[in-house]
N, C-alpha and C. Protein backbone atom coordinates (compact mmCIF):
# COMPACT_ATOMS: atom_id res chain seq x y z
N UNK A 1 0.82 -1.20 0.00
CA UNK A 1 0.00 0.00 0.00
C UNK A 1 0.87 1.27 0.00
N UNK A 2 2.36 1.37 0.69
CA UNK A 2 2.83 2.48 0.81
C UNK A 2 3.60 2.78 -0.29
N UNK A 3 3.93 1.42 -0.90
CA UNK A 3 5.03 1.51 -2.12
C UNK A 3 4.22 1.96 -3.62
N UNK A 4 2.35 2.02 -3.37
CA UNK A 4 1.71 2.50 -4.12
C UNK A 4 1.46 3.86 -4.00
N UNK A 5 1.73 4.04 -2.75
CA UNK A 5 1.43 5.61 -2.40
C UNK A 5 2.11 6.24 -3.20
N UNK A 6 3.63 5.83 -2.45
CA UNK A 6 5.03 6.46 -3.05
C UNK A 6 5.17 6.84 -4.60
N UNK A 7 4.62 5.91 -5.25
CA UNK A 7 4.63 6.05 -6.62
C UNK A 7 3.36 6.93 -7.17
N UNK A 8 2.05 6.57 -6.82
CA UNK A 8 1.58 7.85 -7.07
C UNK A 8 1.77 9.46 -7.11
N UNK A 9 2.46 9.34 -5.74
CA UNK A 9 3.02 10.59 -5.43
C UNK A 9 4.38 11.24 -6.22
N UNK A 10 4.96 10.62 -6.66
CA UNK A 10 6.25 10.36 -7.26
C UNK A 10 6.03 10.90 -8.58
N UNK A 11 5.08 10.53 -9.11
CA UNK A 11 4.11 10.14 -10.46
C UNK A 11 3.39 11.37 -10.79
N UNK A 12 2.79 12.25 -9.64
CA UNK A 12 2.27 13.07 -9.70
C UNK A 12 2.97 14.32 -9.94
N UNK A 13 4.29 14.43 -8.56
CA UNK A 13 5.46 15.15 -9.22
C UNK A 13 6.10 15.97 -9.84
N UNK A 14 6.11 14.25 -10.89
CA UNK A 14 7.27 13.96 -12.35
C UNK A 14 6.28 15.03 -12.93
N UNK A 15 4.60 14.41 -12.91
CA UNK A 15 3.74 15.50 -13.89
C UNK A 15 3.61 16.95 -14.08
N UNK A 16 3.90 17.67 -12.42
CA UNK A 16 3.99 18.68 -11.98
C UNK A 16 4.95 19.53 -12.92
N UNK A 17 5.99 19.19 -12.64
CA UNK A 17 7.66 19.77 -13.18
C UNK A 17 7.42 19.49 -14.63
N UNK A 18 7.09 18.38 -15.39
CA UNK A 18 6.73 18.56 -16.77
C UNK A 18 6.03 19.49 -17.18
N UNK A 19 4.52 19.69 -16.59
CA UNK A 19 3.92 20.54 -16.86
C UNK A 19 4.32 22.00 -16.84
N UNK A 20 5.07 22.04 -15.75
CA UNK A 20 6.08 23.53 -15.38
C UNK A 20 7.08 23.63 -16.81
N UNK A 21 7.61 22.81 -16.73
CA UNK A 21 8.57 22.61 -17.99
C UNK A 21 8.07 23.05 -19.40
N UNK A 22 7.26 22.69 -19.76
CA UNK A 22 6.66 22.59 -21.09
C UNK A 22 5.57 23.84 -20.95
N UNK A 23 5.01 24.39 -20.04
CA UNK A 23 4.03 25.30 -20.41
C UNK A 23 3.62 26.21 -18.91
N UNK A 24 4.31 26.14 -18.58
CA UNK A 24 4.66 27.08 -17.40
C UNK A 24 5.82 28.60 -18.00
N UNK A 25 5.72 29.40 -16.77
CA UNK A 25 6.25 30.80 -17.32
C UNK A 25 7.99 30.49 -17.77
N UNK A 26 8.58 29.86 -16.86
CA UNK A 26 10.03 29.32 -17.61
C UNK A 26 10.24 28.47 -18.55
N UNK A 27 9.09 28.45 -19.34
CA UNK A 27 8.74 26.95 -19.71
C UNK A 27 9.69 27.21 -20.98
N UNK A 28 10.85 25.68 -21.84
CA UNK A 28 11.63 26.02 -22.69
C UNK A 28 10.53 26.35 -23.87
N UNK A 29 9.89 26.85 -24.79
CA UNK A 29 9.53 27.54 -25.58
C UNK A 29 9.41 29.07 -25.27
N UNK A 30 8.70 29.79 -24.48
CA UNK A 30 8.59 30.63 -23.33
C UNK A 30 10.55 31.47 -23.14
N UNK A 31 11.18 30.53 -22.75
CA UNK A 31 12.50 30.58 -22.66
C UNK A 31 13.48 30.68 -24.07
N UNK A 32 12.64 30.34 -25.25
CA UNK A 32 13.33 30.48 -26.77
C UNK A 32 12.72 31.39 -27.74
N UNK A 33 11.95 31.93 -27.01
CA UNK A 33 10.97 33.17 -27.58
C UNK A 33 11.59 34.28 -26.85
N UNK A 34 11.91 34.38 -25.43
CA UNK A 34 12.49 35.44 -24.94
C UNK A 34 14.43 35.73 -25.64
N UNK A 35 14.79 34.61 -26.15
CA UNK A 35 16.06 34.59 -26.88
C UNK A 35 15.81 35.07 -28.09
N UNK A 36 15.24 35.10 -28.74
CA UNK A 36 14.45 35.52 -30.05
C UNK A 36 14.51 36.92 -29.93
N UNK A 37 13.56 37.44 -28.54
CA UNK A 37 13.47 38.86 -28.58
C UNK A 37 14.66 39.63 -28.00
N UNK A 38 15.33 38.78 -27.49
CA UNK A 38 16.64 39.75 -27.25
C UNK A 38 17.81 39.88 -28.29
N UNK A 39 17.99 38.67 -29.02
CA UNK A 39 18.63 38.47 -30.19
C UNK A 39 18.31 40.23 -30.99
N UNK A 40 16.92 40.06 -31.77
CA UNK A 40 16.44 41.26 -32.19
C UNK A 40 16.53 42.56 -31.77
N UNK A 41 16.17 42.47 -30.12
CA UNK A 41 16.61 43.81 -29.31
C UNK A 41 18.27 44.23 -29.29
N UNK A 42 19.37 43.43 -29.61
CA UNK A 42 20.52 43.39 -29.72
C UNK A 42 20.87 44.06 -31.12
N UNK A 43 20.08 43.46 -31.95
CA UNK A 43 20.81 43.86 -33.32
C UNK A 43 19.85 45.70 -33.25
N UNK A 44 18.74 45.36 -32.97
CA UNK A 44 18.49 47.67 -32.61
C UNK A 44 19.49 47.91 -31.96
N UNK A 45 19.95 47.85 -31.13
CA UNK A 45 20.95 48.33 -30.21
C UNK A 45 22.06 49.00 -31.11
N UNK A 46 22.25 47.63 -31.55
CA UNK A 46 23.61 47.99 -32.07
C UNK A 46 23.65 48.81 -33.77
N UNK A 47 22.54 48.75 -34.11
CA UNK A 47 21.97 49.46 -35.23
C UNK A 47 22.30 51.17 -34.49
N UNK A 48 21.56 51.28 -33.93
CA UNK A 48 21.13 52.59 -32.99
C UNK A 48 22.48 53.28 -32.80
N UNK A 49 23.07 52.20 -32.20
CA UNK A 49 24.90 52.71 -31.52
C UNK A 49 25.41 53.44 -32.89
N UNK A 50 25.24 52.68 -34.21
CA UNK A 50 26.33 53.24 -35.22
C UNK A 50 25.53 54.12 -35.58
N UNK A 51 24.01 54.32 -35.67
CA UNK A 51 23.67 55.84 -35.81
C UNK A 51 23.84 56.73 -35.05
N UNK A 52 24.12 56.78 -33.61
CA UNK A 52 24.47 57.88 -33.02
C UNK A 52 26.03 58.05 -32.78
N UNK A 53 26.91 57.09 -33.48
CA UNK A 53 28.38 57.21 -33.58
C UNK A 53 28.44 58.38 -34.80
N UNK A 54 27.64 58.00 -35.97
CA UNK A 54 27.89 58.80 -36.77
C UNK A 54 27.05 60.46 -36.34
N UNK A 55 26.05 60.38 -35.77
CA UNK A 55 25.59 61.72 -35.23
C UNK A 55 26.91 62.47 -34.77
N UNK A 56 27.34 61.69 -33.49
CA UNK A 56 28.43 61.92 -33.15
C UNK A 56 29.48 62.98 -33.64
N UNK A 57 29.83 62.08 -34.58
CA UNK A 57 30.99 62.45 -35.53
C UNK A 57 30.41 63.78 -36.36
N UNK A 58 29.06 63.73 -36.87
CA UNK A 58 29.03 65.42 -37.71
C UNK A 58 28.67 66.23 -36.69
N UNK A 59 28.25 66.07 -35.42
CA UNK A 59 28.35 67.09 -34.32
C UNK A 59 30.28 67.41 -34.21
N UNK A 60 30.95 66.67 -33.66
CA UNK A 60 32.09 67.19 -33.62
C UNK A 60 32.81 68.05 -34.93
N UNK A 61 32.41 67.72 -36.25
CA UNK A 61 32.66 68.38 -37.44
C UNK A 61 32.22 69.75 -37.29
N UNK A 62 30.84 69.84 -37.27
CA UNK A 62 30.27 71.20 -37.35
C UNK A 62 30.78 71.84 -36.17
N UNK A 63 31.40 71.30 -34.97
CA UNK A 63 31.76 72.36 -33.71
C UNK A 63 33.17 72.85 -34.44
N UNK A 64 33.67 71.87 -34.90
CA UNK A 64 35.50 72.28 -35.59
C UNK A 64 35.23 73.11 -36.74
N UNK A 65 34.55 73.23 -37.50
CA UNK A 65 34.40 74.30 -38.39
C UNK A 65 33.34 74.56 -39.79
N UNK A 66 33.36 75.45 -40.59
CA UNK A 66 32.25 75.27 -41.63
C UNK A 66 32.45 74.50 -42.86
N UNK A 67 33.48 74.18 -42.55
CA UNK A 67 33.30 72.82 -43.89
C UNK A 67 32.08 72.05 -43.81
N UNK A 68 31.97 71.07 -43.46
CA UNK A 68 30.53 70.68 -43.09
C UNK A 68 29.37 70.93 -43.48
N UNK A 69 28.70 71.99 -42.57
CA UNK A 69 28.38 73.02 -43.42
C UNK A 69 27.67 73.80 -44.35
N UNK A 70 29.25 73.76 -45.30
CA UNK A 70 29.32 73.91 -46.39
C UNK A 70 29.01 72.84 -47.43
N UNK A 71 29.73 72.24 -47.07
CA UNK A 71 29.31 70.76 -48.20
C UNK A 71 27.85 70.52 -47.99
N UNK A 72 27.06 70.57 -46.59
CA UNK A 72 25.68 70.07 -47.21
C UNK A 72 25.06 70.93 -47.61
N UNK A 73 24.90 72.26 -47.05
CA UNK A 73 24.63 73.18 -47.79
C UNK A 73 24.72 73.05 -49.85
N UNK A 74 25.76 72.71 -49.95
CA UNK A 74 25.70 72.77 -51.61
C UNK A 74 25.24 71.25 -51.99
N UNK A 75 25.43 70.11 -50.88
CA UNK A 75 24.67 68.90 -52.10
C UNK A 75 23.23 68.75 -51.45
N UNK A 76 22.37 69.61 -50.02
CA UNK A 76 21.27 69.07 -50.13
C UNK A 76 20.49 70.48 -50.59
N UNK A 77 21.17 71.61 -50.17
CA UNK A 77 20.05 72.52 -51.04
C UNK A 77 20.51 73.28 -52.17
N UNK A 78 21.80 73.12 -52.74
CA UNK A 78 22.18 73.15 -53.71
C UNK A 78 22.59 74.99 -53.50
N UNK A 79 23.05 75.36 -52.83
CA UNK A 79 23.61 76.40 -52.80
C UNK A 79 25.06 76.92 -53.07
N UNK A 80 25.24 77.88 -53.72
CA UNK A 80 26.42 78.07 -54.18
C UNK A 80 27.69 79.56 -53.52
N UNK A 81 28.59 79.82 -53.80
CA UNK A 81 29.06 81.09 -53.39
C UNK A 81 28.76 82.08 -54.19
N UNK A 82 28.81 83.46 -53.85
CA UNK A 82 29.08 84.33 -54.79
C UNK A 82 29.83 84.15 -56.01
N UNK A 83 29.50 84.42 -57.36
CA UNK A 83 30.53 84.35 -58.60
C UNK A 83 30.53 83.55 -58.84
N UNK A 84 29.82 82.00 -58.10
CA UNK A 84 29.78 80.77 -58.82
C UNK A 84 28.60 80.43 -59.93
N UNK A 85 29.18 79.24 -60.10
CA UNK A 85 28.12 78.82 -61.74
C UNK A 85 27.78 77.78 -61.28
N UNK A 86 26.42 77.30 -61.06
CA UNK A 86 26.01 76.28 -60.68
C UNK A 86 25.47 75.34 -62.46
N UNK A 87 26.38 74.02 -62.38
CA UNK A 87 25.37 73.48 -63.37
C UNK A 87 25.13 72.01 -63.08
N UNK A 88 24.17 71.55 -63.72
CA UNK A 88 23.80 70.33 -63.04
C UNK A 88 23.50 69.89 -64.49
N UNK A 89 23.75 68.61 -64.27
CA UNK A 89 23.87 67.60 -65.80
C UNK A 89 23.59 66.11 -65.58
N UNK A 90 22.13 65.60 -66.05
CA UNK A 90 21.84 64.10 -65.89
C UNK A 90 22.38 63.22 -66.43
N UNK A 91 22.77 61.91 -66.13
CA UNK A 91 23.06 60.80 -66.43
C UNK A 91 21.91 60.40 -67.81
């Protein structure tokens, strides 16, 4: 009778911790989905980092001087100096 107990109980358990295992909050799927989202949250990160490395870098440009500038000034709004000749020619 007790060695039936034992095993019921034993039995019951094993079921417990499986069930924990497989579909409980640590459960390994649960646990390979949260690797998933950090994987992803890792690669923003590090996406993010080299965009604000390069922020970075044209902040320190524009504090050192107007070159900078200057250059975007003439390739995003197309502005020129005095006495210059602006010409533009398509491919």
């Amino acid at each position: 009778m007790a060695s039936k107990l034992t095993t019921v109980i034993l039995l019951a358990l094993l079921l417990i911790f499986q069930g924990q295992l497989w579909l409980g909050r640590g459960s390994v799927p649960h646990v390979r989905e949260m690797q998933r989202n950090l994987a992803l949250q890792e690669e923003k990160n590090a996406q993010m980092k080299q965009s604000n490395e390069q922020l970075l870098a044209d902040v320190r440009d524009l504090k050192s001087g107007m070159a900078l500038v200057e250059d975007r000034a003439r390739s995003e709004l197309g502005m020129v100096k005095p006495n210059e000749i602006f010409v533009q020619y398509g491919k």
